[in-house]
N, C-alpha and C. Protein backbone atom coordinates (compact mmCIF):
# COMPACT_ATOMS: atom_id res chain seq x y z
N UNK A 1 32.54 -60.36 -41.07
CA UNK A 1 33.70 -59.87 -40.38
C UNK A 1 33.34 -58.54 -39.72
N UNK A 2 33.51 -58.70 -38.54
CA UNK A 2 33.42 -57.27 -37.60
C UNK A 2 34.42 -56.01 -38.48
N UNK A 3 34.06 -54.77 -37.95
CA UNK A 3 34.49 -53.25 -38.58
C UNK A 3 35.20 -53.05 -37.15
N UNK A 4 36.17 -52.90 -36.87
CA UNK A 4 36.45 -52.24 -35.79
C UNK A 4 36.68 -50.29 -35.93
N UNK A 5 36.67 -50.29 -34.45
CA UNK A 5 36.21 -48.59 -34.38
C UNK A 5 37.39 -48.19 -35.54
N UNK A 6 38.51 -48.03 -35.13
CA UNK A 6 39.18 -47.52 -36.07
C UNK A 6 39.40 -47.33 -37.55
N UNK A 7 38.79 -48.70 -38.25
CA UNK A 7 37.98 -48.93 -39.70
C UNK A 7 37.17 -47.81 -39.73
N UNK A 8 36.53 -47.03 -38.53
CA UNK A 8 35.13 -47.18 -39.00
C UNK A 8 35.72 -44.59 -38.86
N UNK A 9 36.72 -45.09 -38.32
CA UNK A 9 37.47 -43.59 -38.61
C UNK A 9 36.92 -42.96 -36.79
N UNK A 10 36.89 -44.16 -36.09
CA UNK A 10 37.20 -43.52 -34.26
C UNK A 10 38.54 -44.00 -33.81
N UNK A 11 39.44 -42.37 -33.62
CA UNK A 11 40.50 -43.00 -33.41
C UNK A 11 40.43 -43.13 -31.80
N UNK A 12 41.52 -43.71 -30.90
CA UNK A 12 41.89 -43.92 -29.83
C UNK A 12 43.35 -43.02 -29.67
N UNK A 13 43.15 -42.27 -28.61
CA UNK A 13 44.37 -41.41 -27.70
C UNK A 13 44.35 -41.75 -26.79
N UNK A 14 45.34 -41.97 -26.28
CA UNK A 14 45.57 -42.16 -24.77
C UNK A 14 46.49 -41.48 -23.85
N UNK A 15 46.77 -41.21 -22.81
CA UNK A 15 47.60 -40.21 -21.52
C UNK A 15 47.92 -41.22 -20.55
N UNK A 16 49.14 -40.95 -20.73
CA UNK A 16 49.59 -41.87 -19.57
C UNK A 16 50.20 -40.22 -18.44
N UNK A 17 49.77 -40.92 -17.07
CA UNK A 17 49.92 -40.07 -15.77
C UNK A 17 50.85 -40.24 -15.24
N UNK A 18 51.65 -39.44 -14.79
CA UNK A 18 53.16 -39.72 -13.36
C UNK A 18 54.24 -40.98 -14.02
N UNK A 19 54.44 -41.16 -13.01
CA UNK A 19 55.80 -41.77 -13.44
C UNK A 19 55.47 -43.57 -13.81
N UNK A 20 54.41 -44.22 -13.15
CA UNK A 20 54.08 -45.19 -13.05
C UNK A 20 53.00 -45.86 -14.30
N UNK A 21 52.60 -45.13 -14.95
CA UNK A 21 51.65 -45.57 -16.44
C UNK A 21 52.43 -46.53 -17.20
N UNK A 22 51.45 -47.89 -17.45
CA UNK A 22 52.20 -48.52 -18.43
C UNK A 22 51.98 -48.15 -19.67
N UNK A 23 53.33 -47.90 -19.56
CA UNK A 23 53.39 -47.28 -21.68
C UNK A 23 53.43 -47.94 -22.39
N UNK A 24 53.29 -49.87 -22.25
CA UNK A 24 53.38 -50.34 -23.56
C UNK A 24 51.71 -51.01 -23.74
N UNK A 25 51.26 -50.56 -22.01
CA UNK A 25 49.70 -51.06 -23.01
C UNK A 25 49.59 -49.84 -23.54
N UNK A 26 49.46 -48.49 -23.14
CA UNK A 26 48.84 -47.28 -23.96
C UNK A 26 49.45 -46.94 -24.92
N UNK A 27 50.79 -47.45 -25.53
CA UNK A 27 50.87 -47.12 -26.73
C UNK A 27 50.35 -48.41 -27.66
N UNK A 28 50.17 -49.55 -27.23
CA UNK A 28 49.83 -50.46 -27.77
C UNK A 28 47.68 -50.29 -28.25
N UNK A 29 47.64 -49.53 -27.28
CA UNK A 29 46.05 -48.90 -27.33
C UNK A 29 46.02 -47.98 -28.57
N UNK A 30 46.70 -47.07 -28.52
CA UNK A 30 46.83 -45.76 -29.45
C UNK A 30 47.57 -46.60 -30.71
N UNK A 31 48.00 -47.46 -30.63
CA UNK A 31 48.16 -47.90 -32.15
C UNK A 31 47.21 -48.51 -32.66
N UNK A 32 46.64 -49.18 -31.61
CA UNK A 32 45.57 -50.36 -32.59
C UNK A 32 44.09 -48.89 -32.66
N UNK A 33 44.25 -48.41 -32.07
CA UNK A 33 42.82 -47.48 -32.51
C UNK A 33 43.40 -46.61 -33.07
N UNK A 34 44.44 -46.24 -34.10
CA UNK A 34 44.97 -45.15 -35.04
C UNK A 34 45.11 -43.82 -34.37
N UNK A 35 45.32 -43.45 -32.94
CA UNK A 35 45.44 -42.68 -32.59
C UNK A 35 46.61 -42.18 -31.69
N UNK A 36 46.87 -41.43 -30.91
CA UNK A 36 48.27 -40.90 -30.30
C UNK A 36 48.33 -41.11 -29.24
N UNK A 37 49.41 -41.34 -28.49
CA UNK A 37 49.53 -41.83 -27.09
C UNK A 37 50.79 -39.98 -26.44
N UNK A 38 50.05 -39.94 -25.48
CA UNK A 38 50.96 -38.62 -24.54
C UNK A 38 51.10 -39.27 -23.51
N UNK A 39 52.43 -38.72 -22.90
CA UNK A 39 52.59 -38.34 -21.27
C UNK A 39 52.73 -36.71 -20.84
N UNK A 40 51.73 -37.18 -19.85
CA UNK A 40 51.42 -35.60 -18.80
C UNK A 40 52.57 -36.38 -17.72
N UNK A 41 53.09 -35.12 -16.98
CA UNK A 41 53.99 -35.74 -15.63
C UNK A 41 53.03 -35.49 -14.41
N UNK A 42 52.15 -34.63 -15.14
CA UNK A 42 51.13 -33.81 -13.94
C UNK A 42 50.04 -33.76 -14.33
N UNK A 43 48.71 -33.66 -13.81
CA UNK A 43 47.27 -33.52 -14.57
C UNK A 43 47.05 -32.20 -15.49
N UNK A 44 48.43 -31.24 -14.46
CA UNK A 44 48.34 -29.91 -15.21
C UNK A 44 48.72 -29.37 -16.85
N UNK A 45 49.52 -30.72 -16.84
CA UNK A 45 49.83 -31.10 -18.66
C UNK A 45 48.32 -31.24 -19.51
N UNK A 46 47.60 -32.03 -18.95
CA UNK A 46 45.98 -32.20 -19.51
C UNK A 46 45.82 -31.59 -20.67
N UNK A 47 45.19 -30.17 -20.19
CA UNK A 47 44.94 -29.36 -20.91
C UNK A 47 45.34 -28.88 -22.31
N UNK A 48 46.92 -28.73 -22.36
CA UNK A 48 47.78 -28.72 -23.59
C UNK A 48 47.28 -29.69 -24.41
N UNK A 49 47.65 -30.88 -23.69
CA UNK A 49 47.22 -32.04 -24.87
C UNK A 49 45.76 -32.24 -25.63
N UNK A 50 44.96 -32.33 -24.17
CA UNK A 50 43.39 -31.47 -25.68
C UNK A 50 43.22 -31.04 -26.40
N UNK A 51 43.98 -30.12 -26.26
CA UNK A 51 43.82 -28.44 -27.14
C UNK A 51 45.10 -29.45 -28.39
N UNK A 52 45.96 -30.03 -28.08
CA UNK A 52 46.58 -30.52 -29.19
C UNK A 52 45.43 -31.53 -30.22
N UNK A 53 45.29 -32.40 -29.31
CA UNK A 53 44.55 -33.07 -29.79
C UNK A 53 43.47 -32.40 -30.48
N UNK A 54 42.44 -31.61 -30.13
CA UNK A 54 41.61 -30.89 -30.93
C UNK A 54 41.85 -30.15 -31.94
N UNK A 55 42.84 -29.84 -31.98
CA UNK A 55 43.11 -28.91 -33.03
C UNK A 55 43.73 -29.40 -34.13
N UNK A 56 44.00 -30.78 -34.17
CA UNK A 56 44.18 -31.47 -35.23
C UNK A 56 42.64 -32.00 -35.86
N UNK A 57 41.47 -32.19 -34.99
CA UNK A 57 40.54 -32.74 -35.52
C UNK A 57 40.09 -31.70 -35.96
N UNK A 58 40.30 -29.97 -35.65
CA UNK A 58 39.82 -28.75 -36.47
C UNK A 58 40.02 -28.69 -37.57
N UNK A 59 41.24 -29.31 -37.92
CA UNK A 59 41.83 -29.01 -39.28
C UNK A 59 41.97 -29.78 -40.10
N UNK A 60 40.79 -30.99 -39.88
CA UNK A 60 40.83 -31.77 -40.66
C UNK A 60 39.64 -31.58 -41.56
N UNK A 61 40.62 -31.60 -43.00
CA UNK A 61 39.53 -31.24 -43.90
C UNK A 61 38.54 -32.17 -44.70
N UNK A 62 39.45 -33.28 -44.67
CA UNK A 62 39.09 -34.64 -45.39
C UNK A 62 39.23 -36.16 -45.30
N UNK A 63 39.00 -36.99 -45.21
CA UNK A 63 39.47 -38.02 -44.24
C UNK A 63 39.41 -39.42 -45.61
N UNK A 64 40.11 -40.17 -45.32
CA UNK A 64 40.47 -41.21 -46.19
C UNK A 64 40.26 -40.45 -48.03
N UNK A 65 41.34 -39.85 -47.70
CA UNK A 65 41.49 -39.12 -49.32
C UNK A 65 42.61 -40.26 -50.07
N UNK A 66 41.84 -40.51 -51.12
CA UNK A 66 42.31 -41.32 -52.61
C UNK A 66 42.41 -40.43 -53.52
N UNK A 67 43.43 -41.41 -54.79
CA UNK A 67 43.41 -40.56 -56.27
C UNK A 67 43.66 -41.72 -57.09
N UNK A 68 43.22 -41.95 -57.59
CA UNK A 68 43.19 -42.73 -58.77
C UNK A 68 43.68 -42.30 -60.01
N UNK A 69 44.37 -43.00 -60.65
CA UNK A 69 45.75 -42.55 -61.79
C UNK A 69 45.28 -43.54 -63.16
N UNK A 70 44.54 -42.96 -64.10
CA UNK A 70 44.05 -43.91 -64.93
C UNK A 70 44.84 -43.00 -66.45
N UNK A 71 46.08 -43.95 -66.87
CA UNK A 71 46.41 -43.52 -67.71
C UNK A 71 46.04 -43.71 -69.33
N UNK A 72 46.39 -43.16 -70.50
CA UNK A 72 45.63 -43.33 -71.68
C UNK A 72 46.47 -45.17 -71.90
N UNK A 73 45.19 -45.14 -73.46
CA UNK A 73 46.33 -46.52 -73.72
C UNK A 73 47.81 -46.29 -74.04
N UNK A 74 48.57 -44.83 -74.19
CA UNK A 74 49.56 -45.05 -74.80
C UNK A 74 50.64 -44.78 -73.64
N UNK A 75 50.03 -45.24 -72.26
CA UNK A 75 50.99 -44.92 -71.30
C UNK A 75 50.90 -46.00 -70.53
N UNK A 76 52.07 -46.68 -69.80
CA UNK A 76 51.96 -47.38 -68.81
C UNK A 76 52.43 -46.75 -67.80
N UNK A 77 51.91 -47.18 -66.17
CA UNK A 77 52.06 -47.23 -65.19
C UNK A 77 53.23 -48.01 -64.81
N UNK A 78 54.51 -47.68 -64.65
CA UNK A 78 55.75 -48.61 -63.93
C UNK A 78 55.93 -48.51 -62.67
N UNK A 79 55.29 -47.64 -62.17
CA UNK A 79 55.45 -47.62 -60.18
C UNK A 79 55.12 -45.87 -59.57
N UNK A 80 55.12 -46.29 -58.86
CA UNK A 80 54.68 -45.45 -57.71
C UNK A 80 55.50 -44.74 -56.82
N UNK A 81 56.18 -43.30 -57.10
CA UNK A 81 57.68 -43.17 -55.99
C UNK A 81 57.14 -43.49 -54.54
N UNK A 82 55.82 -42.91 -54.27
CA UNK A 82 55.66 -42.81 -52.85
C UNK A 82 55.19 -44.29 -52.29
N UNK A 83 55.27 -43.68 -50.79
CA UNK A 83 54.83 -44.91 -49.97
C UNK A 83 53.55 -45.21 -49.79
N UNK A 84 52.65 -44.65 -50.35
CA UNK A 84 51.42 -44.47 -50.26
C UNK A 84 51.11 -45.65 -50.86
N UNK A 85 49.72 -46.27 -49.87
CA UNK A 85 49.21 -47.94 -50.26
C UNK A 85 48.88 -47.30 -51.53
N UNK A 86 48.91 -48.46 -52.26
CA UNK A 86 48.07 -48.60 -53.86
C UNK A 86 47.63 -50.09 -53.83
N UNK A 87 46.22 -49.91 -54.57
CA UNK A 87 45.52 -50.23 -54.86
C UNK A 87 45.11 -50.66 -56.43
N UNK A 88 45.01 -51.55 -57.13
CA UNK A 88 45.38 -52.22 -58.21
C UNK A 88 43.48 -51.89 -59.12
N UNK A 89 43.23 -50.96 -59.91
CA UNK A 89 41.62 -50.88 -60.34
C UNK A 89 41.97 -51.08 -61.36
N UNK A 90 40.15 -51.09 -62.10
CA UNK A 90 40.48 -50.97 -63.59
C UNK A 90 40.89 -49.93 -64.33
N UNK A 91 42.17 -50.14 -65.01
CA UNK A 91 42.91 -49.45 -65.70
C UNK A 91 43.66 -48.19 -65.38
N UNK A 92 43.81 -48.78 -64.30
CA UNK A 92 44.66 -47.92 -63.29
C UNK A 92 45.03 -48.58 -61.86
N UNK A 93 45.27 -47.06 -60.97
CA UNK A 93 46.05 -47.73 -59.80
C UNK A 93 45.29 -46.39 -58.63
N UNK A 94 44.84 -46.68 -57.72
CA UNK A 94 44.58 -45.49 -56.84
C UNK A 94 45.15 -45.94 -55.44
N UNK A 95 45.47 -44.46 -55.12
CA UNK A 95 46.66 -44.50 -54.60
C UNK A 95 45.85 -43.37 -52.87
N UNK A 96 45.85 -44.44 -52.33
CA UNK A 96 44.99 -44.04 -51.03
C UNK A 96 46.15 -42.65 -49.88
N UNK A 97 46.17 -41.92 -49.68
CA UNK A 97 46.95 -40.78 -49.29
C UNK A 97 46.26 -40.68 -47.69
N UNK A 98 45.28 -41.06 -47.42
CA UNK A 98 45.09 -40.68 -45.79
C UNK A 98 44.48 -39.21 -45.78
N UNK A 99 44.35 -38.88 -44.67
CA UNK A 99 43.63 -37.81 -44.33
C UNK A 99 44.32 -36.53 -44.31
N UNK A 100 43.58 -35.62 -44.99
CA UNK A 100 44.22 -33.78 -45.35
C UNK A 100 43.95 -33.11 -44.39
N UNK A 101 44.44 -32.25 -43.60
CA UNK A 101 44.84 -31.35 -42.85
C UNK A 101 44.94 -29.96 -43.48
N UNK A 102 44.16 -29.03 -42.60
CA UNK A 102 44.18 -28.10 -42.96
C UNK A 102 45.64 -27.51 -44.07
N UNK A 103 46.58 -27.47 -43.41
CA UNK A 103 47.74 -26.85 -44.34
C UNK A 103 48.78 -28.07 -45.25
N UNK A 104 48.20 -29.01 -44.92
CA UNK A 104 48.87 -30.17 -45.53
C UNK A 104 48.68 -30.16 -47.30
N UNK A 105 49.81 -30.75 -47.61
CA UNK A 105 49.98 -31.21 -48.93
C UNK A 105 50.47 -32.25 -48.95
N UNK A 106 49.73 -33.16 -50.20
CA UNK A 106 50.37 -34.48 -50.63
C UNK A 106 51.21 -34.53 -51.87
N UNK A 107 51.90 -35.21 -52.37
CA UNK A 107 52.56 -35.04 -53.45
C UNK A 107 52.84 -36.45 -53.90
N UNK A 108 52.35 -36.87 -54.81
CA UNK A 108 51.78 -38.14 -55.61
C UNK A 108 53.26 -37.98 -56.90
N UNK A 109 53.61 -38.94 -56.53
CA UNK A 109 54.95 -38.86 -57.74
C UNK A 109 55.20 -40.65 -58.12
């Protein structure tokens, strides 16, 4: 089975220009490659959005961050508050959280 880019942690952004950009292929682009879709009205928007865009990849500290929750025998696991995928291991459950950002916090409950 093929890895596609986005598996493989290349996301896809895309800019749609003026008034005429189709927005449902470029957001349909920026979803399937895990990445963000903008509109500029002008080329002169550009710039902002780089600098947006970059400065999220500055502050990224960690990328596909997990935790795994392995309790004693005298505890069970009944669920998970968050929405965060889980993942079923031995003798436990890890609980995949996505990528940390500089000032970000997760909170596993």
């Amino acid at each position: 089975m093929a890895i596609s880019q986005a598996e493989k942690g290349v996301g896809t952004t895309t800019i749609g220009f003026g008034q005429d950009f189709d927005e449902d292929l470029l957001t349909a682009m920026a979803d399937a490659g895990r990445g963000n879709v903008h509109y500029a009205d002008t080329p002169d928007a550009a710039p902002a959005i780089f600098a947006q865009e970059l400065e999220g990849l500055v502050n990224l500290m960690a990328q596909n961050v997990s935790v795994e929750v392995h309790p004693s025998d005298e505890v069970e696991v009944l669920g998970v508050l968050n929405d965060y995928r889980q993942v079923v291991v031995a003798g436990g459950v890890q609980l995949q959280l996505g990528d940390a950002l500089g000032a970000s916090q997760h909170r596993v409950r």
